[in-house]
PDB file of N, CA and C in Angstrom:
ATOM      1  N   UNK A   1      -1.203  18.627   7.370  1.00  0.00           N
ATOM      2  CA  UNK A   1      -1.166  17.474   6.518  1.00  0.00           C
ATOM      3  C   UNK A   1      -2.201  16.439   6.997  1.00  0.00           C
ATOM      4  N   UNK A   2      -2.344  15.626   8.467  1.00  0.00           N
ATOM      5  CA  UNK A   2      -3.243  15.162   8.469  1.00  0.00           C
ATOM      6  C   UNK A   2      -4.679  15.804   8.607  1.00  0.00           C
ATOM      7  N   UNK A   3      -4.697  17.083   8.718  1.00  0.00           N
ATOM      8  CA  UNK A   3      -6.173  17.297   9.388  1.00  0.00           C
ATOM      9  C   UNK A   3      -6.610  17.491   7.411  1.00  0.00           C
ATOM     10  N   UNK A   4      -5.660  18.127   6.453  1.00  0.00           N
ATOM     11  CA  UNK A   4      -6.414  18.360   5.417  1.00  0.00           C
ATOM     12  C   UNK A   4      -5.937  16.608   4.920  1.00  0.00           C
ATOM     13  N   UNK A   5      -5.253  16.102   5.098  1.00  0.00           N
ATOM     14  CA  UNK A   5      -5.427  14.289   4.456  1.00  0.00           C
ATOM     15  C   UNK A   5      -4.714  14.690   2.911  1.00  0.00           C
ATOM     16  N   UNK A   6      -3.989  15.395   2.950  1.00  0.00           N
ATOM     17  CA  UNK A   6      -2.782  16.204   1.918  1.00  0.00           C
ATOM     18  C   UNK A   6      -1.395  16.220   1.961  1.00  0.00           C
ATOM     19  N   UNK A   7      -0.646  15.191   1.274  1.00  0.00           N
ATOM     20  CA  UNK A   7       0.820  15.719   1.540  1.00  0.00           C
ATOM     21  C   UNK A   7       1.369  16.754   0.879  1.00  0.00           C
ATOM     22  N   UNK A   8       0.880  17.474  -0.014  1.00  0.00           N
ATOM     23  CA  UNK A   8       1.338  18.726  -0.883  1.00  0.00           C
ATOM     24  C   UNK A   8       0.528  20.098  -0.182  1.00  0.00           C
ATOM     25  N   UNK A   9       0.140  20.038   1.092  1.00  0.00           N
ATOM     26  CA  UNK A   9       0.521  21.173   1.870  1.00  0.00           C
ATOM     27  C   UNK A   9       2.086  21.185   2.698  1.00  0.00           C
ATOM     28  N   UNK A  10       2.659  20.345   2.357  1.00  0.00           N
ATOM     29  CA  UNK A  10       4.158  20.089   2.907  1.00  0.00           C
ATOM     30  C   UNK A  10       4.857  20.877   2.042  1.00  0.00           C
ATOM     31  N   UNK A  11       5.433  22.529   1.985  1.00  0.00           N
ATOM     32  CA  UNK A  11       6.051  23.164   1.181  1.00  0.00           C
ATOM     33  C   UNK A  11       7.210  21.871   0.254  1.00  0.00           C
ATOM     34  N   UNK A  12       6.790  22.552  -0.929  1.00  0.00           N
ATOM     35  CA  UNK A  12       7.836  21.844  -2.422  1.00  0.00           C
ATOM     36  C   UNK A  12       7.107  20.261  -2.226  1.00  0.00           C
ATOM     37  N   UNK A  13       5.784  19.842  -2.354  1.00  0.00           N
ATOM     38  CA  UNK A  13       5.603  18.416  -1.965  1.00  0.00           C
ATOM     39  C   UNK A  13       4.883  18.494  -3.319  1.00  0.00           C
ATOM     40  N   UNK A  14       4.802  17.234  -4.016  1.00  0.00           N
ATOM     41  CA  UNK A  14       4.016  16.708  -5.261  1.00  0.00           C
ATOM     42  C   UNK A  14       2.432  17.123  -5.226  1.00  0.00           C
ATOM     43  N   UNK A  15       1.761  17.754  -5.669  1.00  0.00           N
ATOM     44  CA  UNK A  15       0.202  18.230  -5.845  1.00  0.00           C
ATOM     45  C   UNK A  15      -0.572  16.584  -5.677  1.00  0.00           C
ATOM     46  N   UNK A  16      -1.419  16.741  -4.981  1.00  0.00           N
ATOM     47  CA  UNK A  16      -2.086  15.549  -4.336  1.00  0.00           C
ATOM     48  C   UNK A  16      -2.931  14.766  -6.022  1.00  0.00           C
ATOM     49  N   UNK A  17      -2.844  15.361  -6.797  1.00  0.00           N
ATOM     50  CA  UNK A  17      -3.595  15.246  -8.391  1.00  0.00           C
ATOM     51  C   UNK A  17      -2.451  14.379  -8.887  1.00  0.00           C
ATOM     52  N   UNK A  18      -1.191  15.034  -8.707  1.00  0.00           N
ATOM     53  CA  UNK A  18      -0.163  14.443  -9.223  1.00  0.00           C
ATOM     54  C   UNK A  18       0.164  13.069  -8.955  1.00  0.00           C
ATOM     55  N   UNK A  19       0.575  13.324  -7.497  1.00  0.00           N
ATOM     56  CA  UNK A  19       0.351  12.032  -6.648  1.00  0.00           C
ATOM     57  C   UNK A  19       0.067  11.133  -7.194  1.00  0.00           C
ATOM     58  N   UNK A  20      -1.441  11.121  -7.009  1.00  0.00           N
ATOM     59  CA  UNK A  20      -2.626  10.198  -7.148  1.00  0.00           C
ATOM     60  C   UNK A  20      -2.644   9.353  -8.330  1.00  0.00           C
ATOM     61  N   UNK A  21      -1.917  10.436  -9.760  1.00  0.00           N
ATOM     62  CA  UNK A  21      -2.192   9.515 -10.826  1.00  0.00           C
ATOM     63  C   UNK A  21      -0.930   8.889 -11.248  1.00  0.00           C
ATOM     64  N   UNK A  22       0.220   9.545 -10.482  1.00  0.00           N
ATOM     65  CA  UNK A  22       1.676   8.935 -10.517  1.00  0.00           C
ATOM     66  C   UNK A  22       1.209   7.317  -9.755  1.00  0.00           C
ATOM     67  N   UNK A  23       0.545   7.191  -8.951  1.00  0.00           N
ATOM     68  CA  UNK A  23       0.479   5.753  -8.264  1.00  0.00           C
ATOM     69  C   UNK A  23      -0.553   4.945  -9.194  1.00  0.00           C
ATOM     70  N   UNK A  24      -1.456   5.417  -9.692  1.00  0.00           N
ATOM     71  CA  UNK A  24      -2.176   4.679 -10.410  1.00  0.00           C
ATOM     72  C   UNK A  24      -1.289   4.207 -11.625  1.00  0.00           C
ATOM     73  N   UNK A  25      -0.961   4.985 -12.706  1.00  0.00           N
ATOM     74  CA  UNK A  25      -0.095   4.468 -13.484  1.00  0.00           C
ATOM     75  C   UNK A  25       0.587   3.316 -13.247  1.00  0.00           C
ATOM     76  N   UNK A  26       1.602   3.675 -12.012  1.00  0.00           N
ATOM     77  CA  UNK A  26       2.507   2.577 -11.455  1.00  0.00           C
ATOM     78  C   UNK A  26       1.698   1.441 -11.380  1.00  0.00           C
ATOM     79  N   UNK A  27       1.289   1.330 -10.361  1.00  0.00           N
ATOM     80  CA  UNK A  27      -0.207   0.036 -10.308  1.00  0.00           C
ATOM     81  C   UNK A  27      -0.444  -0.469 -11.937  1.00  0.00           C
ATOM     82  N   UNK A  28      -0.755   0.322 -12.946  1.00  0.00           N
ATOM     83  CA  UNK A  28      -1.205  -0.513 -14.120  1.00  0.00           C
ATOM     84  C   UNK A  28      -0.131  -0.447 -14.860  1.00  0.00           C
ATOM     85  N   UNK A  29       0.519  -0.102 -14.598  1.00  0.00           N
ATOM     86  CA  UNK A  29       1.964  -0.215 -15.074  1.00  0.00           C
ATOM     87  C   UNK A  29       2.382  -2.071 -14.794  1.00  0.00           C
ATOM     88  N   UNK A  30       2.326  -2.261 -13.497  1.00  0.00           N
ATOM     89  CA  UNK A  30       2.782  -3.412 -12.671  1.00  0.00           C
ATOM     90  C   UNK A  30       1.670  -4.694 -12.972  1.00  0.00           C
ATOM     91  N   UNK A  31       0.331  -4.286 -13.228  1.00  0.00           N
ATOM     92  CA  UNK A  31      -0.480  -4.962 -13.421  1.00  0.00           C
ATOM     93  C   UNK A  31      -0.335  -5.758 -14.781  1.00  0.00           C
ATOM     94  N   UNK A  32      -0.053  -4.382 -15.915  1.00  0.00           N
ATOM     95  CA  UNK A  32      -0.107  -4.842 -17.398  1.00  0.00           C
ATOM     96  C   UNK A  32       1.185  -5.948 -17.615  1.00  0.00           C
ATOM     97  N   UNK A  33       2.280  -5.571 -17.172  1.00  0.00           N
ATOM     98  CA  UNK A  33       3.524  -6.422 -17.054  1.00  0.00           C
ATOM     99  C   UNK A  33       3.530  -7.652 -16.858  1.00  0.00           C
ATOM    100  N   UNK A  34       2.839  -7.932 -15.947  1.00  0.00           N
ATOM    101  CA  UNK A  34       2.459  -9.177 -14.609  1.00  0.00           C
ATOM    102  C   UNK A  34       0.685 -10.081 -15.116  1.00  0.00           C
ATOM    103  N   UNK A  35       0.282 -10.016 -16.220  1.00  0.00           N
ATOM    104  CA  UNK A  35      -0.801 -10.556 -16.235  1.00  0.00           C
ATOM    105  C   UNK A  35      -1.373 -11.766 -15.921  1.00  0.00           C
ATOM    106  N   UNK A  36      -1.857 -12.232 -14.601  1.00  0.00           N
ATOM    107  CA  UNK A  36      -2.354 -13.210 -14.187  1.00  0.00           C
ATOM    108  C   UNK A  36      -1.518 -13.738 -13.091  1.00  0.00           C
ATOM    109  N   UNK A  37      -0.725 -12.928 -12.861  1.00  0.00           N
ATOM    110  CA  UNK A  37       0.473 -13.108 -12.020  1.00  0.00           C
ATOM    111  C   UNK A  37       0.576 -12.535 -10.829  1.00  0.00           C
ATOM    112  N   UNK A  38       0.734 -13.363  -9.692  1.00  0.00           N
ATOM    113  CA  UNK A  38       1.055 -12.553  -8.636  1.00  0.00           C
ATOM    114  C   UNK A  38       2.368 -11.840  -8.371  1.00  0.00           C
ATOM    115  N   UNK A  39       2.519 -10.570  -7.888  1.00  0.00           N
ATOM    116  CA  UNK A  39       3.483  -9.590  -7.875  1.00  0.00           C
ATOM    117  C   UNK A  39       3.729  -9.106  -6.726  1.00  0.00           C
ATOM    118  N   UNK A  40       5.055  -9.106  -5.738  1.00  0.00           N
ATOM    119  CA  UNK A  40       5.222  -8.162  -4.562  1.00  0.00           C
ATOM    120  C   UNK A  40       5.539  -6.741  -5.504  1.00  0.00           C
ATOM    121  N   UNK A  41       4.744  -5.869  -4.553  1.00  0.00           N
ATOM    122  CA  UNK A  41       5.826  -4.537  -4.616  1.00  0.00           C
ATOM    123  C   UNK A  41       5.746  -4.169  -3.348  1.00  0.00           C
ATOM    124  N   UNK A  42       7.151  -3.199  -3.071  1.00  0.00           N
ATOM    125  CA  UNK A  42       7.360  -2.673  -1.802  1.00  0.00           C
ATOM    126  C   UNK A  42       7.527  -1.041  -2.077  1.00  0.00           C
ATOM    127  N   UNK A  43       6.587  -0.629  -1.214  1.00  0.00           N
ATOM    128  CA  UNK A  43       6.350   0.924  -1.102  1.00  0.00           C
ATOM    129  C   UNK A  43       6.675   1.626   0.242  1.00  0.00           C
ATOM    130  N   UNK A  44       6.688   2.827   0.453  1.00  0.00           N
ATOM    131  CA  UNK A  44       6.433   3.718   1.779  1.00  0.00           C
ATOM    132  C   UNK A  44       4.890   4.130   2.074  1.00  0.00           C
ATOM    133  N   UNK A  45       4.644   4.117   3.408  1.00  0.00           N
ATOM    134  CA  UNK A  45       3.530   4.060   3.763  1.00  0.00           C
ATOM    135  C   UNK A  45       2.212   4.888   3.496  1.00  0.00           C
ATOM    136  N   UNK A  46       3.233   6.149   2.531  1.00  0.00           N
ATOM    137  CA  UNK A  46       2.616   7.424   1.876  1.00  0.00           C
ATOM    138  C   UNK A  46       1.693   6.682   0.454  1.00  0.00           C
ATOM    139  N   UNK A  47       2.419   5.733  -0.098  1.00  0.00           N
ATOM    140  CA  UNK A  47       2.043   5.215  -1.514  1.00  0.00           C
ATOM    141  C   UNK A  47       0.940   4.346  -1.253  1.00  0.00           C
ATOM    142  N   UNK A  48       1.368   3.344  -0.181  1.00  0.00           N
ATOM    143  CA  UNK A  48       0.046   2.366   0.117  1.00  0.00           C
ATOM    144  C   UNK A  48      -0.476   3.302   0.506  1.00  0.00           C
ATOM    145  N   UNK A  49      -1.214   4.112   0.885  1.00  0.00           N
ATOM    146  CA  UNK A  49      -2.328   4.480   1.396  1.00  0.00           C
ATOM    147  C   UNK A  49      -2.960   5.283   0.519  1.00  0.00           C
ATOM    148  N   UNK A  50      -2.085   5.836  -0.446  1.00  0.00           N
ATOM    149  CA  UNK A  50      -2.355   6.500  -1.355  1.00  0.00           C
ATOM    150  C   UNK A  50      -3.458   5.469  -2.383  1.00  0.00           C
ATOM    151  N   UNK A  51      -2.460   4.706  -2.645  1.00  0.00           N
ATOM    152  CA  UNK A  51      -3.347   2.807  -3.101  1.00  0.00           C
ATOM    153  C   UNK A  51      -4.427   2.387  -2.928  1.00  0.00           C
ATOM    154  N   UNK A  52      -4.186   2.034  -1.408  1.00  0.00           N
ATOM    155  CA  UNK A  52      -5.523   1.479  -0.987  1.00  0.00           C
ATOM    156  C   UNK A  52      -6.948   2.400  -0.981  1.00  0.00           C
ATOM    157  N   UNK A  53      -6.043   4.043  -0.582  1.00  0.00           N
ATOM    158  CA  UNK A  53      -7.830   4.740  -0.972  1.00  0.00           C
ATOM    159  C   UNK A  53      -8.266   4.681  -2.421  1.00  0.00           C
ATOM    160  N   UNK A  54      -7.333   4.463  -3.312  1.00  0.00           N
ATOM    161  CA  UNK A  54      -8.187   4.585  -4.440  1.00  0.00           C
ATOM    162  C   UNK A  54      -8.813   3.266  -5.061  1.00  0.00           C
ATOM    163  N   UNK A  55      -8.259   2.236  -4.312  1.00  0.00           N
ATOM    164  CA  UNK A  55      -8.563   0.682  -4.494  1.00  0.00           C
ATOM    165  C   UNK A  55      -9.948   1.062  -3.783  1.00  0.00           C
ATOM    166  N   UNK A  56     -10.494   1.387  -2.172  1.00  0.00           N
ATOM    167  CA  UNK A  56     -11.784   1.341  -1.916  1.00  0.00           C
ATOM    168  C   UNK A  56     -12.439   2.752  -1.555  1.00  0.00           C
ATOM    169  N   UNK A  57     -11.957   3.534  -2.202  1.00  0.00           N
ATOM    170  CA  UNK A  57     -12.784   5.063  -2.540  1.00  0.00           C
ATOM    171  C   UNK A  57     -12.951   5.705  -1.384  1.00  0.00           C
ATOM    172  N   UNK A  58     -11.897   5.119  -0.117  1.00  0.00           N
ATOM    173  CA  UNK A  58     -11.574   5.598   0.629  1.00  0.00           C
ATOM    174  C   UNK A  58     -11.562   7.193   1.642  1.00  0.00           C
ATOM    175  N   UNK A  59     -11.448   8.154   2.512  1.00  0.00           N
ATOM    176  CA  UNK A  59     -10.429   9.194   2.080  1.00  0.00           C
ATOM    177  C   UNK A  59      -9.517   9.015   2.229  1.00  0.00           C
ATOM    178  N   UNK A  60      -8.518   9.953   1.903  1.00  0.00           N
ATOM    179  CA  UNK A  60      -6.640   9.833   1.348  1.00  0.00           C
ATOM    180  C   UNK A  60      -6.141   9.055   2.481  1.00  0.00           C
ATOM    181  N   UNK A  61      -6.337   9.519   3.545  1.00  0.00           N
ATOM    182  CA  UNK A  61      -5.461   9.248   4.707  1.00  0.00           C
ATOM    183  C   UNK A  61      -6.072   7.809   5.891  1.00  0.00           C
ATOM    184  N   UNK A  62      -7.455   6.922   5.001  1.00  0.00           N
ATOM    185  CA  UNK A  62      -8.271   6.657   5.846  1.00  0.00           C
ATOM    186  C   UNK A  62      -7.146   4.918   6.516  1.00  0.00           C
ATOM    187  N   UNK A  63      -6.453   4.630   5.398  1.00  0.00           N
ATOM    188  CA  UNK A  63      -5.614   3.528   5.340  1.00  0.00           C
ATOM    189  C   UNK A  63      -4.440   3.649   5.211  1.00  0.00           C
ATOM    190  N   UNK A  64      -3.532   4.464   5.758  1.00  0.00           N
ATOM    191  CA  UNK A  64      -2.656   5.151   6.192  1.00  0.00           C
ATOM    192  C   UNK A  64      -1.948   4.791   7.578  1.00  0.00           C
ATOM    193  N   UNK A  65      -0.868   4.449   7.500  1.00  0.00           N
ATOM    194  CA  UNK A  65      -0.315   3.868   9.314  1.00  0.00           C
ATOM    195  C   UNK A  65      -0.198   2.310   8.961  1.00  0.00           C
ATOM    196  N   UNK A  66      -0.019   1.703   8.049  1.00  0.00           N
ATOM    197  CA  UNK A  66       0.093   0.305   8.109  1.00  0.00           C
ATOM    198  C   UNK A  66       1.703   0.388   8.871  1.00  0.00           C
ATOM    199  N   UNK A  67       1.511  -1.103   9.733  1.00  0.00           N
ATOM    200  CA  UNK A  67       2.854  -0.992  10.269  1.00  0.00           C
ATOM    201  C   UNK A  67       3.991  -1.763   9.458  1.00  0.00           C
ATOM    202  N   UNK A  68       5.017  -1.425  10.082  1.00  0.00           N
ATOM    203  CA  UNK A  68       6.205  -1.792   9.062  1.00  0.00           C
ATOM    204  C   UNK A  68       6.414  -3.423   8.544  1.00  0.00           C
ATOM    205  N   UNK A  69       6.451  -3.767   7.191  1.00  0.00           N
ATOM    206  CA  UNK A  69       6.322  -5.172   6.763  1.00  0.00           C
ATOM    207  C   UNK A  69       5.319  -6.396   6.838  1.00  0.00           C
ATOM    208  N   UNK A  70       4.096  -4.790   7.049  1.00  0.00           N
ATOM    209  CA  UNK A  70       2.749  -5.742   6.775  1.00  0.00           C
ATOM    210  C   UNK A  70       2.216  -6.002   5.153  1.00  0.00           C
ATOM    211  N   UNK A  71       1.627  -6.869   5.131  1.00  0.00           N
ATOM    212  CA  UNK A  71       1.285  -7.314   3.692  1.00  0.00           C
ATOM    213  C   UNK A  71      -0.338  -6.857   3.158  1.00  0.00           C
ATOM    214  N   UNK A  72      -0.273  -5.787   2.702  1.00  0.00           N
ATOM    215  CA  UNK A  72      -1.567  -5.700   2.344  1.00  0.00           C
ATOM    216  C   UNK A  72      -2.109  -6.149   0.763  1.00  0.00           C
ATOM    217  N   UNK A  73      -2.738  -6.678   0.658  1.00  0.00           N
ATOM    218  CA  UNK A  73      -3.046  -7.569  -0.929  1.00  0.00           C
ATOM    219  C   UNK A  73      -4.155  -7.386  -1.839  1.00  0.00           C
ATOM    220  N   UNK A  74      -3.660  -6.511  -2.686  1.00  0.00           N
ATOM    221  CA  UNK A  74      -4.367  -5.803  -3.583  1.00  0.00           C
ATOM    222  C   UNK A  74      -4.362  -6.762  -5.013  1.00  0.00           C
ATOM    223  N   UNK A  75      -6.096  -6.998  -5.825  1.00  0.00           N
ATOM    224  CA  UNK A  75      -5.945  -7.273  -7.201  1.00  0.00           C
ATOM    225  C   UNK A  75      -6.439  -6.629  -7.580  1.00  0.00           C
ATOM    226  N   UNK A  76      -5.982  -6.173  -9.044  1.00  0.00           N
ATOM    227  CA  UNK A  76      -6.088  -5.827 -10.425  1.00  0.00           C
ATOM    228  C   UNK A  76      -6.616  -6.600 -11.043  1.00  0.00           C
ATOM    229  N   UNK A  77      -8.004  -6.394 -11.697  1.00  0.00           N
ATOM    230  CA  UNK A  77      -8.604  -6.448 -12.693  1.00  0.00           C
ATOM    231  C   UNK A  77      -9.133  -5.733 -13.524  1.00  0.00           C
ATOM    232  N   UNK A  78      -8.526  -5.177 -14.573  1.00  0.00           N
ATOM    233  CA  UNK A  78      -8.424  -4.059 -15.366  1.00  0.00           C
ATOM    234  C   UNK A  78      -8.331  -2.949 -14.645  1.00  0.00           C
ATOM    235  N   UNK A  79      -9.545  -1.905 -14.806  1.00  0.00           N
ATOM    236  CA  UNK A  79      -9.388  -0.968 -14.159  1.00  0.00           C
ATOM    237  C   UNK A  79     -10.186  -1.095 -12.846  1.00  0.00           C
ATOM    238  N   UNK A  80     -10.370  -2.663 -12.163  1.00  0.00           N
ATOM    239  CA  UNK A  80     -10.999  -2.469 -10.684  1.00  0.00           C
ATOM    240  C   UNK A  80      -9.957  -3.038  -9.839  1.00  0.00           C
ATOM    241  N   UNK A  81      -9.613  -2.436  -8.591  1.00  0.00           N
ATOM    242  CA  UNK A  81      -8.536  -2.588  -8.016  1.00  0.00           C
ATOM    243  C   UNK A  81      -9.541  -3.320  -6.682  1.00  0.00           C
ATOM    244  N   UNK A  82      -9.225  -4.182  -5.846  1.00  0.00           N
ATOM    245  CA  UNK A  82      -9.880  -5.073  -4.396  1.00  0.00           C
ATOM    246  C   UNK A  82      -9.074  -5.122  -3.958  1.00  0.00           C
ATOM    247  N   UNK A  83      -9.392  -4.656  -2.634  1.00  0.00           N
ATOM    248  CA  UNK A  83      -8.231  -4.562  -1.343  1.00  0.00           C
ATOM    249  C   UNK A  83      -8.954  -6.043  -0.827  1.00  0.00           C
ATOM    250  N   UNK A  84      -8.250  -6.918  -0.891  1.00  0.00           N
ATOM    251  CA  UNK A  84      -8.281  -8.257   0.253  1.00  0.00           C
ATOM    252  C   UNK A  84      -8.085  -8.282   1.065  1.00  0.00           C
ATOM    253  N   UNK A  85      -6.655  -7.691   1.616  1.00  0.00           N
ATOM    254  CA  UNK A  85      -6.183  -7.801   2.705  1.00  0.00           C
ATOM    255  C   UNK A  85      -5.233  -6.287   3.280  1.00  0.00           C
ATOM    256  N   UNK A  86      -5.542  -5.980   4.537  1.00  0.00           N
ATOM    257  CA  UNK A  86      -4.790  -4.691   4.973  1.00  0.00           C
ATOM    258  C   UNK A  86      -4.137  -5.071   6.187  1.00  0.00           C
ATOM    259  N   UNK A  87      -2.541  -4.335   6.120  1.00  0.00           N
ATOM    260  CA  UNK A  87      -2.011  -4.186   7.337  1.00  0.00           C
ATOM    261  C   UNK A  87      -2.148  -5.778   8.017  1.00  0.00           C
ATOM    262  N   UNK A  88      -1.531  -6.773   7.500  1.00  0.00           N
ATOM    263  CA  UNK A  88      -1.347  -8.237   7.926  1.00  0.00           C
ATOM    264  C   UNK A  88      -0.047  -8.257   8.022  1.00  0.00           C
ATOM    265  N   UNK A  89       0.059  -8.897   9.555  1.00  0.00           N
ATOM    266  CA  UNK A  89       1.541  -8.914  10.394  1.00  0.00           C
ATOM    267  C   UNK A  89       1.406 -10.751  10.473  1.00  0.00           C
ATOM    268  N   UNK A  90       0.620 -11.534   9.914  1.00  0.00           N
ATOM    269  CA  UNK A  90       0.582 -12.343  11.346  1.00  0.00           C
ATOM    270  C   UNK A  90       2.056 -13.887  10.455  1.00  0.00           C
ATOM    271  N   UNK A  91       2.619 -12.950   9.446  1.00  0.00           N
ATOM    272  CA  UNK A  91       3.673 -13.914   8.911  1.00  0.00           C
ATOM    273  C   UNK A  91       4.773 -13.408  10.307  1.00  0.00           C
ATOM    274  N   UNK A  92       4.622 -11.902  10.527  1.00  0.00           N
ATOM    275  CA  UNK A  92       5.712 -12.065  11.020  1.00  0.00           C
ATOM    276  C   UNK A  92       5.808 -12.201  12.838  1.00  0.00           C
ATOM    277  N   UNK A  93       4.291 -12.780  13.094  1.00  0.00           N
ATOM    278  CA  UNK A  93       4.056 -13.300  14.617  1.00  0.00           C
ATOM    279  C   UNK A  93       5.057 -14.367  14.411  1.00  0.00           C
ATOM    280  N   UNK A  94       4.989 -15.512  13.430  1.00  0.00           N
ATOM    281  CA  UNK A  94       5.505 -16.844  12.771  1.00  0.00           C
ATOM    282  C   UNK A  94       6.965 -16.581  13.656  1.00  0.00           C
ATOM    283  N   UNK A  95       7.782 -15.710  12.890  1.00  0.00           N
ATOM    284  CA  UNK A  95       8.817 -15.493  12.625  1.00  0.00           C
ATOM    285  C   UNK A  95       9.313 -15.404  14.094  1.00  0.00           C
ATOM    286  N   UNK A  96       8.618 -14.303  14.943  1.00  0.00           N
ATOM    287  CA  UNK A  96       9.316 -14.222  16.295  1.00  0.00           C
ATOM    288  C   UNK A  96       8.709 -15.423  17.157  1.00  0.00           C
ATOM    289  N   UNK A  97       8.190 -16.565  16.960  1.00  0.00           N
ATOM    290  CA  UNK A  97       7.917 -17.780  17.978  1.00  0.00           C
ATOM    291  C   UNK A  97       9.628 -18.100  17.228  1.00  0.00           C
ATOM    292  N   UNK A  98       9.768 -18.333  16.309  1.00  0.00           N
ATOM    293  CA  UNK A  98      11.348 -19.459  15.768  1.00  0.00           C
ATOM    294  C   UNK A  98      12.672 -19.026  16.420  1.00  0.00           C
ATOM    295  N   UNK A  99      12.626 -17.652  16.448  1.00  0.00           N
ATOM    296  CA  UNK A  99      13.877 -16.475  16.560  1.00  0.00           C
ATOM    297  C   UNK A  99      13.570 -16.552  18.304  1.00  0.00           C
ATOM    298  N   UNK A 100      12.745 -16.767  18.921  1.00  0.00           N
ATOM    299  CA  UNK A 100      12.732 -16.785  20.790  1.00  0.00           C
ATOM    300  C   UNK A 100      12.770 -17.974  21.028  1.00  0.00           C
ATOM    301  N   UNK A 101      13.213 -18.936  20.045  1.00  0.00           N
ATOM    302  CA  UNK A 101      13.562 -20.497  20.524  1.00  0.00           C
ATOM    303  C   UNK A 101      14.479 -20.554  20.954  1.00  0.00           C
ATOM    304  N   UNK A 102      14.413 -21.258  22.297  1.00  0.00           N
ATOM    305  CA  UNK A 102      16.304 -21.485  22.608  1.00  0.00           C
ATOM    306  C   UNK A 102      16.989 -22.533  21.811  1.00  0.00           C
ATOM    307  N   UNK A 103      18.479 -22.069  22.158  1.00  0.00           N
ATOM    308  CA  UNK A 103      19.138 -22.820  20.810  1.00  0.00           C
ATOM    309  C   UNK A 103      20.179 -24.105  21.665  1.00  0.00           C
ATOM    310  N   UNK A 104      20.425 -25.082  20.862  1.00  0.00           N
ATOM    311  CA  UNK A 104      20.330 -26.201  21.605  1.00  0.00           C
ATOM    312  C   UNK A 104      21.631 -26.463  21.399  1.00  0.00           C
TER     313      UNK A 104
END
């Protein structure tokens, strides 16, 4: 799986064709809904990456490994997708200075 950058060499796994245009849809699916609008969605790390390569023509697996509850920030404009931002933790640096405060 990683050396071919394929999850449908994973016996019974979705054809990487399939995949690919199942996430795009979704994406303009979410886009057409939402016009001019900013939108969270929350995925598994298989989908963003799936995303982001086709947002920057990537290969499959090149943006792949984002860590857990990072924000990566993708726009839609018609059919051109811009990755802004990848794999951004630093809301949740924020979070652990408040939570290691002692409490009074």
């Amino acid at each position: 799986m990683i050396t071919e950058e394929r999850w449908d060499v994973i016996p019974n796994a979705e054809p990487a064709d399939a995949f690919a245009a199942r996430v795009r849809r979704a994406i303009a699916r979410i886009a057409a809904a939402h016009p001019d609008q900013r939108v969270a969605a929350f995925a598994h790390g298989g989908t963003i990456g799936q995303i982001l390569a086709q947002a920057t023509g990537s290969r499959p697996f090149a943006l792949g490994g984002a860590d857990n509850a990072s924000i990566s920030h993708l726009v839609v404009m018609g059919d051109q997708w811009i990755l802004r931002r990848f794999n951004d933790t630093s809301h949740l640096d924020a979070g652990l200075s408040v939570a290691a405060a002692p409490l009074t």
